[in-house]
PDB file of N, CA and C in Angstrom:
ATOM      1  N   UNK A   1       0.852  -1.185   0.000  1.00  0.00           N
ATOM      2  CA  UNK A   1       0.000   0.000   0.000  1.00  0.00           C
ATOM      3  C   UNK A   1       0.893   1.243   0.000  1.00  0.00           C
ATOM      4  N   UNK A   2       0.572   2.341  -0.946  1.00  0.00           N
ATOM      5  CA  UNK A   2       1.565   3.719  -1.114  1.00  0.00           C
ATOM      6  C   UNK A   2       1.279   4.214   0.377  1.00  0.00           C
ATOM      7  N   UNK A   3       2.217   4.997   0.961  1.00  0.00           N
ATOM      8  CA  UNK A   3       2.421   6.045   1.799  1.00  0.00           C
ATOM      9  C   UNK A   3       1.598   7.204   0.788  1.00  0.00           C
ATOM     10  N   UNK A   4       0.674   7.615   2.130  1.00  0.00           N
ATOM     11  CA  UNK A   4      -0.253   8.920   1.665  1.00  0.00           C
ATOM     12  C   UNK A   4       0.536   9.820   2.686  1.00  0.00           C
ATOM     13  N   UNK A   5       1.003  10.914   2.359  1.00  0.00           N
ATOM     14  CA  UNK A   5       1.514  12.498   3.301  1.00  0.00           C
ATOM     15  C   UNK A   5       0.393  13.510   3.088  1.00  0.00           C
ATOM     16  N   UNK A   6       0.543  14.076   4.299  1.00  0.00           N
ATOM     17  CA  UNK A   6      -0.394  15.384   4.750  1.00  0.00           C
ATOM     18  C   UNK A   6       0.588  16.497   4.806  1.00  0.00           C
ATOM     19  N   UNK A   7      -0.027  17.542   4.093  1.00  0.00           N
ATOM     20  CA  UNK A   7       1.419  18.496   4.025  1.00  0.00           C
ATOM     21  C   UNK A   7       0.536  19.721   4.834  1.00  0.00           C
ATOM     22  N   UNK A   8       0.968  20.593   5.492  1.00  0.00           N
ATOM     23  CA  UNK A   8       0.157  21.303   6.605  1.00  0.00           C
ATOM     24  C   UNK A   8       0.835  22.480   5.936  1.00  0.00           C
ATOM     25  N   UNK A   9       0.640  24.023   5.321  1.00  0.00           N
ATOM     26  CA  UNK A   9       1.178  25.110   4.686  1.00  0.00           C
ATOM     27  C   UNK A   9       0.670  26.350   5.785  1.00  0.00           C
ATOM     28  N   UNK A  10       1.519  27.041   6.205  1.00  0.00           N
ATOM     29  CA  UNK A  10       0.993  28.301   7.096  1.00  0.00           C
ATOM     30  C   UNK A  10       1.128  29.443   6.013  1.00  0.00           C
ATOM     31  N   UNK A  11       1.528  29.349   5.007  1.00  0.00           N
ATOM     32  CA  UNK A  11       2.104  30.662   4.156  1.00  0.00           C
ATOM     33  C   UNK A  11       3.052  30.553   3.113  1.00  0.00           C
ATOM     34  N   UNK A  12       2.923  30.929   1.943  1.00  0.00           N
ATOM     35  CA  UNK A  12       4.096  30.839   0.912  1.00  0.00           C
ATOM     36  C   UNK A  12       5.482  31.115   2.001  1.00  0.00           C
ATOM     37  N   UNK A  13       6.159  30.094   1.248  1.00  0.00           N
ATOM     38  CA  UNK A  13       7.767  29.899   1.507  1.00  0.00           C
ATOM     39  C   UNK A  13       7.696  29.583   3.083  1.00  0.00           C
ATOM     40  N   UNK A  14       7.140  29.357   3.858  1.00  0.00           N
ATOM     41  CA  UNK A  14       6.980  28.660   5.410  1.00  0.00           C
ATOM     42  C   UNK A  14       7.375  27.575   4.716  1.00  0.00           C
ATOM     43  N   UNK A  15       7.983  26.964   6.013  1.00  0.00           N
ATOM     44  CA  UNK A  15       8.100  25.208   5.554  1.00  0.00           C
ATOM     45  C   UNK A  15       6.989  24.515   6.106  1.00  0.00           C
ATOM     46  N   UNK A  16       6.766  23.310   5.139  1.00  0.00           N
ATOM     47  CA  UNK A  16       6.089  22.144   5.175  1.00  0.00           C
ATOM     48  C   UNK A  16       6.220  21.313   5.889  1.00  0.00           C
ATOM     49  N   UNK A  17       5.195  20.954   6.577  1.00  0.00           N
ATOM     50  CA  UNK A  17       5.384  19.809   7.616  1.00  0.00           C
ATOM     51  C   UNK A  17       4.661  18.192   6.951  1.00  0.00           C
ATOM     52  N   UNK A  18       5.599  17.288   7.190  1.00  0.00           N
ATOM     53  CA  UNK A  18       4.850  16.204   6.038  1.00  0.00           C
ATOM     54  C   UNK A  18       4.786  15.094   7.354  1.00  0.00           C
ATOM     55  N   UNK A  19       3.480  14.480   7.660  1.00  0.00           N
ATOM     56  CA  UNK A  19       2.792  13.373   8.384  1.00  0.00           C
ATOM     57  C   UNK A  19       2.186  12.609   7.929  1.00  0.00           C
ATOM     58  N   UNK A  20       2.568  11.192   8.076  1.00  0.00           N
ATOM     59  CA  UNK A  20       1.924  10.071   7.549  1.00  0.00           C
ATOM     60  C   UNK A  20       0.303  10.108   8.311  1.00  0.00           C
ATOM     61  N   UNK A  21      -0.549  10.142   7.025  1.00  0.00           N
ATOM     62  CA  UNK A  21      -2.044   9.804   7.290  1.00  0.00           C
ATOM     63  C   UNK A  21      -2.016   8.447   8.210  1.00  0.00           C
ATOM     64  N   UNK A  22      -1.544   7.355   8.244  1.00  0.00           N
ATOM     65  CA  UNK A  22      -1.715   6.347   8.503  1.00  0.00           C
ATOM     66  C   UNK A  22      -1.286   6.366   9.884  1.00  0.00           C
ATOM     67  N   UNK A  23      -0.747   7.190  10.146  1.00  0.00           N
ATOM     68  CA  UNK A  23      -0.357   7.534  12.016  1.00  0.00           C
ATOM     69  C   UNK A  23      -1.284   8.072  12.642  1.00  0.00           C
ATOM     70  N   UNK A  24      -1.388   7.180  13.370  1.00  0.00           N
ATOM     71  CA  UNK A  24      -3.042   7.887  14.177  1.00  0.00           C
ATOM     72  C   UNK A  24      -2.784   9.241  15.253  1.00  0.00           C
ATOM     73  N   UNK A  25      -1.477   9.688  15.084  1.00  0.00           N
ATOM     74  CA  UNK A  25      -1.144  10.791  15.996  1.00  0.00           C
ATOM     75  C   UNK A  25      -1.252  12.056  14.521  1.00  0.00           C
ATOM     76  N   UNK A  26      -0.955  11.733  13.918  1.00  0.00           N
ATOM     77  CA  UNK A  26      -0.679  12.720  12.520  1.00  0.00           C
ATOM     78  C   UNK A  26      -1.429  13.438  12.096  1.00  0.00           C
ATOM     79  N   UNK A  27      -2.960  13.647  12.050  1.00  0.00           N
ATOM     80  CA  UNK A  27      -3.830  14.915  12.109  1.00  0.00           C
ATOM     81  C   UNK A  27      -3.653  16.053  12.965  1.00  0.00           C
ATOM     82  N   UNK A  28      -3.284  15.324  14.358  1.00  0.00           N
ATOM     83  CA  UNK A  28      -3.538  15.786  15.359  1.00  0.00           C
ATOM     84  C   UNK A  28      -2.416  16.821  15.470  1.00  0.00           C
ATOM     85  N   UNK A  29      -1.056  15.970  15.354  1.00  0.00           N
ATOM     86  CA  UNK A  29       0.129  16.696  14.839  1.00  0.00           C
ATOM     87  C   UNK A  29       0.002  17.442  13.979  1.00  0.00           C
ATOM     88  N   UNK A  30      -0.651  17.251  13.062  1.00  0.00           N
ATOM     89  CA  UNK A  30      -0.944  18.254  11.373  1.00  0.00           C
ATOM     90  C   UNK A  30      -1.532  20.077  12.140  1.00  0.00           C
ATOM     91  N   UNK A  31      -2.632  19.768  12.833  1.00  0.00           N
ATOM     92  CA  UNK A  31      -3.417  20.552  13.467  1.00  0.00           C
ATOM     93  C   UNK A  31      -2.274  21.941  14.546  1.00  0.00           C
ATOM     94  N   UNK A  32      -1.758  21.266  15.425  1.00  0.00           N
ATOM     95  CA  UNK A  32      -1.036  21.153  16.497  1.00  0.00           C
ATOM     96  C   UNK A  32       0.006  22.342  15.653  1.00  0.00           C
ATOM     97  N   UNK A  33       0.796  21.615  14.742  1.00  0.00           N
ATOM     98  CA  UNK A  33       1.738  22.411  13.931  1.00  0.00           C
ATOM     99  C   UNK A  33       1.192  23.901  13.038  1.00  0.00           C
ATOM    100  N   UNK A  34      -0.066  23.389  12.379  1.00  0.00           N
ATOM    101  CA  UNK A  34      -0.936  24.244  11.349  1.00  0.00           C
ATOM    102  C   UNK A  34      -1.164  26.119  13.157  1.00  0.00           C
ATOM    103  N   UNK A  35      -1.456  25.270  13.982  1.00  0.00           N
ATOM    104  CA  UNK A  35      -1.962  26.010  14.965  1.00  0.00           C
ATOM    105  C   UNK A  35      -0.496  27.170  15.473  1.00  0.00           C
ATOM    106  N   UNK A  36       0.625  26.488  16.095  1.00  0.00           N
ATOM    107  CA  UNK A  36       1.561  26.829  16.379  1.00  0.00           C
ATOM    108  C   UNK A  36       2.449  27.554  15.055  1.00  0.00           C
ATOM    109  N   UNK A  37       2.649  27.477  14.262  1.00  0.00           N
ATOM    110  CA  UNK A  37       2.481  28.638  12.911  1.00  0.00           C
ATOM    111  C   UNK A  37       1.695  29.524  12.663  1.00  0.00           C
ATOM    112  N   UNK A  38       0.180  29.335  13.262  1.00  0.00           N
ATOM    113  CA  UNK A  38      -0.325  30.840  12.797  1.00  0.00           C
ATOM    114  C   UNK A  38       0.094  31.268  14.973  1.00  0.00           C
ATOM    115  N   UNK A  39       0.079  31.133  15.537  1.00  0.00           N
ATOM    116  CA  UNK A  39       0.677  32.088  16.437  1.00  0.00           C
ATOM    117  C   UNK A  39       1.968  32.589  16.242  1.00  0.00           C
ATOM    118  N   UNK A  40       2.699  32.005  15.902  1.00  0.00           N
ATOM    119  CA  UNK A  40       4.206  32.438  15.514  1.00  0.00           C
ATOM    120  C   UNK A  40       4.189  33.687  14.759  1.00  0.00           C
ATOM    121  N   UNK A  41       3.176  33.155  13.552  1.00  0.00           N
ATOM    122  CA  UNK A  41       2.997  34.681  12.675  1.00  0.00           C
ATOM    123  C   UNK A  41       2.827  35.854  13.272  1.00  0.00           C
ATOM    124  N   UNK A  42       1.496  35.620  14.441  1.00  0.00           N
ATOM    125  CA  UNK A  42       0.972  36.319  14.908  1.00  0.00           C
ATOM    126  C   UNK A  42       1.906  37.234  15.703  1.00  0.00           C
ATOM    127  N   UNK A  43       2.737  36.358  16.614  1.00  0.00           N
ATOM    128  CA  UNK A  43       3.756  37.004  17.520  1.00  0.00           C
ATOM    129  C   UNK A  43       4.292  37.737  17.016  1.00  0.00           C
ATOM    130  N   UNK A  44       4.823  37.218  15.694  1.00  0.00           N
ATOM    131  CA  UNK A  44       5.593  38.320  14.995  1.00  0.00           C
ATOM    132  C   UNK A  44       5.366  39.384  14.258  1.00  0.00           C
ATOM    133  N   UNK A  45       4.198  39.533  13.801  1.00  0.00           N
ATOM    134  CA  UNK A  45       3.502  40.724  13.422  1.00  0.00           C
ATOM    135  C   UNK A  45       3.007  41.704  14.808  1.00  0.00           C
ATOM    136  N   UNK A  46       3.025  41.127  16.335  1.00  0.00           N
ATOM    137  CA  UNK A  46       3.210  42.039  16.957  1.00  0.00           C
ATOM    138  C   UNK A  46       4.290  42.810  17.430  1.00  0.00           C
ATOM    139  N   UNK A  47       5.087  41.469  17.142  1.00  0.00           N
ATOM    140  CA  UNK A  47       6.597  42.355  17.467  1.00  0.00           C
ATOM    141  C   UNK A  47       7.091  43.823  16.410  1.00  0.00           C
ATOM    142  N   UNK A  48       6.382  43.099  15.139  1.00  0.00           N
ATOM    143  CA  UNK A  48       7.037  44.070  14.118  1.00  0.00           C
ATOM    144  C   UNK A  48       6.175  45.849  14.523  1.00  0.00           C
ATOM    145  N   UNK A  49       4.825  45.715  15.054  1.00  0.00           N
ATOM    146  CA  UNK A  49       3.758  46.378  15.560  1.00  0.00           C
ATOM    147  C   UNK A  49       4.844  47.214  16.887  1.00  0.00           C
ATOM    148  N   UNK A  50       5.293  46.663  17.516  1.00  0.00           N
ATOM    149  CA  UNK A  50       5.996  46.818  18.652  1.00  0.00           C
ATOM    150  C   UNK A  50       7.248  47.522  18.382  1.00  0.00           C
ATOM    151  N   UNK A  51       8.072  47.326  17.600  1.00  0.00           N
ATOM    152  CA  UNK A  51       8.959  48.100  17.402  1.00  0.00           C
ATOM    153  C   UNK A  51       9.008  49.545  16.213  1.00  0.00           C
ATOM    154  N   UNK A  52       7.768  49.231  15.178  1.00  0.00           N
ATOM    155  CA  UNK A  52       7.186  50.470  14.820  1.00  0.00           C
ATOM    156  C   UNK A  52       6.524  51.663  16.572  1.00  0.00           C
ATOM    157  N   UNK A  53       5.997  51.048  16.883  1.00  0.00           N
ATOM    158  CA  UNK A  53       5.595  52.026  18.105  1.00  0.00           C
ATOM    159  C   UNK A  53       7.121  52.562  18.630  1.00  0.00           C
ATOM    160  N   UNK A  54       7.778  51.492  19.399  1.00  0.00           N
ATOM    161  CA  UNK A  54       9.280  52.222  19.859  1.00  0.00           C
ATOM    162  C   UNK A  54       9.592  53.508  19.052  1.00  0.00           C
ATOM    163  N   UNK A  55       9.958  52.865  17.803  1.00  0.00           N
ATOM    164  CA  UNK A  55      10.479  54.140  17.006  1.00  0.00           C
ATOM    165  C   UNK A  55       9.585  55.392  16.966  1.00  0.00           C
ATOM    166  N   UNK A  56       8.400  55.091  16.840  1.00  0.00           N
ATOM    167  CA  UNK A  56       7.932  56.604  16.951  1.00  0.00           C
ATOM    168  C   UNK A  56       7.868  57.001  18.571  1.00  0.00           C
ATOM    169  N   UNK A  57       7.992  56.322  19.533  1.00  0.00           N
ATOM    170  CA  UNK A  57       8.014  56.601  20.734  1.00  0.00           C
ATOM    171  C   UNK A  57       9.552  57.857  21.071  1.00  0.00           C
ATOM    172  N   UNK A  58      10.445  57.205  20.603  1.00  0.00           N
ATOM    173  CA  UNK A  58      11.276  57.228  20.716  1.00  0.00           C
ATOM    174  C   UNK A  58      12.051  58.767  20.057  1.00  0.00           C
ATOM    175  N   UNK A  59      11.089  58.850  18.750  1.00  0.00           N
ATOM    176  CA  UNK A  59      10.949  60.197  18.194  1.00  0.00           C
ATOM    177  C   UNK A  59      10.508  60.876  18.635  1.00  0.00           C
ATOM    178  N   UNK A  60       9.614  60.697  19.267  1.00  0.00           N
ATOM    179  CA  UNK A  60       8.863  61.704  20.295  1.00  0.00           C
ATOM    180  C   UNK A  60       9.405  62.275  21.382  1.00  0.00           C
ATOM    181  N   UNK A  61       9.911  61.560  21.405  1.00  0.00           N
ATOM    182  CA  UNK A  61      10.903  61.510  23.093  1.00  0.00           C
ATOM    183  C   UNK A  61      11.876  62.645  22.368  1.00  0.00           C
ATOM    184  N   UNK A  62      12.659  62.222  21.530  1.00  0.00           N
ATOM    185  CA  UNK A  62      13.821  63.412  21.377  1.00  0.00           C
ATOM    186  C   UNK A  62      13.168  64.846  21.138  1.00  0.00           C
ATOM    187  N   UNK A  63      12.014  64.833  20.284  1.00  0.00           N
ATOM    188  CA  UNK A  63      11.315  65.831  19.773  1.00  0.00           C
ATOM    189  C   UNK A  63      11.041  66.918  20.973  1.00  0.00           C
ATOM    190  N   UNK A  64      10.133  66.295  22.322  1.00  0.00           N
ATOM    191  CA  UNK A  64      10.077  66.667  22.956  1.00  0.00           C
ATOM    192  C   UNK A  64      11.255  67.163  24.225  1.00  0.00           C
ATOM    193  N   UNK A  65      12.190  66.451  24.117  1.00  0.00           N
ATOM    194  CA  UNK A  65      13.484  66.687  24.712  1.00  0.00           C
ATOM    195  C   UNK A  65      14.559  67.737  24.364  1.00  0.00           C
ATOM    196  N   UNK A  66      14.071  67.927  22.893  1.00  0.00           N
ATOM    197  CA  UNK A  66      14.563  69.165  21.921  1.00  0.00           C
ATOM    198  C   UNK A  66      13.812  70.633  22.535  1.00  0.00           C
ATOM    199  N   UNK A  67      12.166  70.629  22.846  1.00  0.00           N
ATOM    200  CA  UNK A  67      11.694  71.711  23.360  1.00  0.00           C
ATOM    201  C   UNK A  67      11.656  71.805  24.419  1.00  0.00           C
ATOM    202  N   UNK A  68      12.228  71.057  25.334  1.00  0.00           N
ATOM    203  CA  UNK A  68      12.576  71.192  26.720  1.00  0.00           C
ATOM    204  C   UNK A  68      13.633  72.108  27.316  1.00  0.00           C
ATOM    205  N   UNK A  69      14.856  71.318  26.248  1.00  0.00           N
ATOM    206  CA  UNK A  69      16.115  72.175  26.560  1.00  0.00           C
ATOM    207  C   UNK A  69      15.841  73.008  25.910  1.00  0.00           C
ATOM    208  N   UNK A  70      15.697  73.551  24.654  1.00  0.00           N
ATOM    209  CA  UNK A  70      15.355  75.091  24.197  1.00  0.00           C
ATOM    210  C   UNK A  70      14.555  76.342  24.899  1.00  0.00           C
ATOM    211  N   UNK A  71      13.427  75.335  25.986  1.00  0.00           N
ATOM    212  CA  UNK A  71      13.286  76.184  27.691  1.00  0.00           C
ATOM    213  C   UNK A  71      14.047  76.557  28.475  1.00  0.00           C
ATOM    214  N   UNK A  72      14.488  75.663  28.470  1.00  0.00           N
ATOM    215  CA  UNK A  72      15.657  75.602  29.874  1.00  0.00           C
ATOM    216  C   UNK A  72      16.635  76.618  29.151  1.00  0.00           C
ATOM    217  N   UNK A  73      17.190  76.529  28.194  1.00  0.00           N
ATOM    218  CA  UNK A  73      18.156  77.593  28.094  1.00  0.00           C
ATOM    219  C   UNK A  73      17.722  78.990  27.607  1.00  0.00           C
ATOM    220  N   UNK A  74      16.382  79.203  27.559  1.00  0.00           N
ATOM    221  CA  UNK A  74      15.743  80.535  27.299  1.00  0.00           C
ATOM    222  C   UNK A  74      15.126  81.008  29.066  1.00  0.00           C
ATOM    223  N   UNK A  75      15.056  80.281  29.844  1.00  0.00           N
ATOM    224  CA  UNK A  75      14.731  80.437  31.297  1.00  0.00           C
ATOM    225  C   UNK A  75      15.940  80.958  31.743  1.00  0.00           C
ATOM    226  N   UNK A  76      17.020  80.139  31.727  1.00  0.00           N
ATOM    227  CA  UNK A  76      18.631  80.187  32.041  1.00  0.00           C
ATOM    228  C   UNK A  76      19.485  81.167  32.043  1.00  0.00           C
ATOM    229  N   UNK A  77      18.886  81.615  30.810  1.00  0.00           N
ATOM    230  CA  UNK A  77      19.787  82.972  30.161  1.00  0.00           C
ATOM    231  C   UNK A  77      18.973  84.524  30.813  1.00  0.00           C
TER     232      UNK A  77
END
């Protein structure tokens, strides 16, 4: 009897996970994997979310740190 494979895809160019149908753990695994790839994505589209915020945080921060001292040394003087 041929070997039948289950190929589980989260996304172009992700890798493939290949499980023998005939393993009674192997849906489950199929599932399990299919599941743990879309959180991964997920994580990482917050991270990418997360470090867009920094950077503008971070711009802000100098921006405002720029009209601070331009107080301070118009108070100063």
């Amino acid at each position: 009897m041929p070997q039948l494979w289950e190929t589980g895809e989260a996304g172009a160019g992700d890798a493939q996970t290949e499980i023998q149908l005939d393993d009674p753990v192997g849906p489950a695994v199929a599932r399990m994997s299919i599941r743990l790839q879309e959180q991964i994505r997920d994580l990482e589209q917050s991270l990418e979310e997360e470090r867009r915020n920094l950077m503008e945080a971070e711009r802000r921060y100098a921006e405002l740190k720029e009209k601070y001292d331009a107080v301070i040394q118009r108070v100063g003087t």
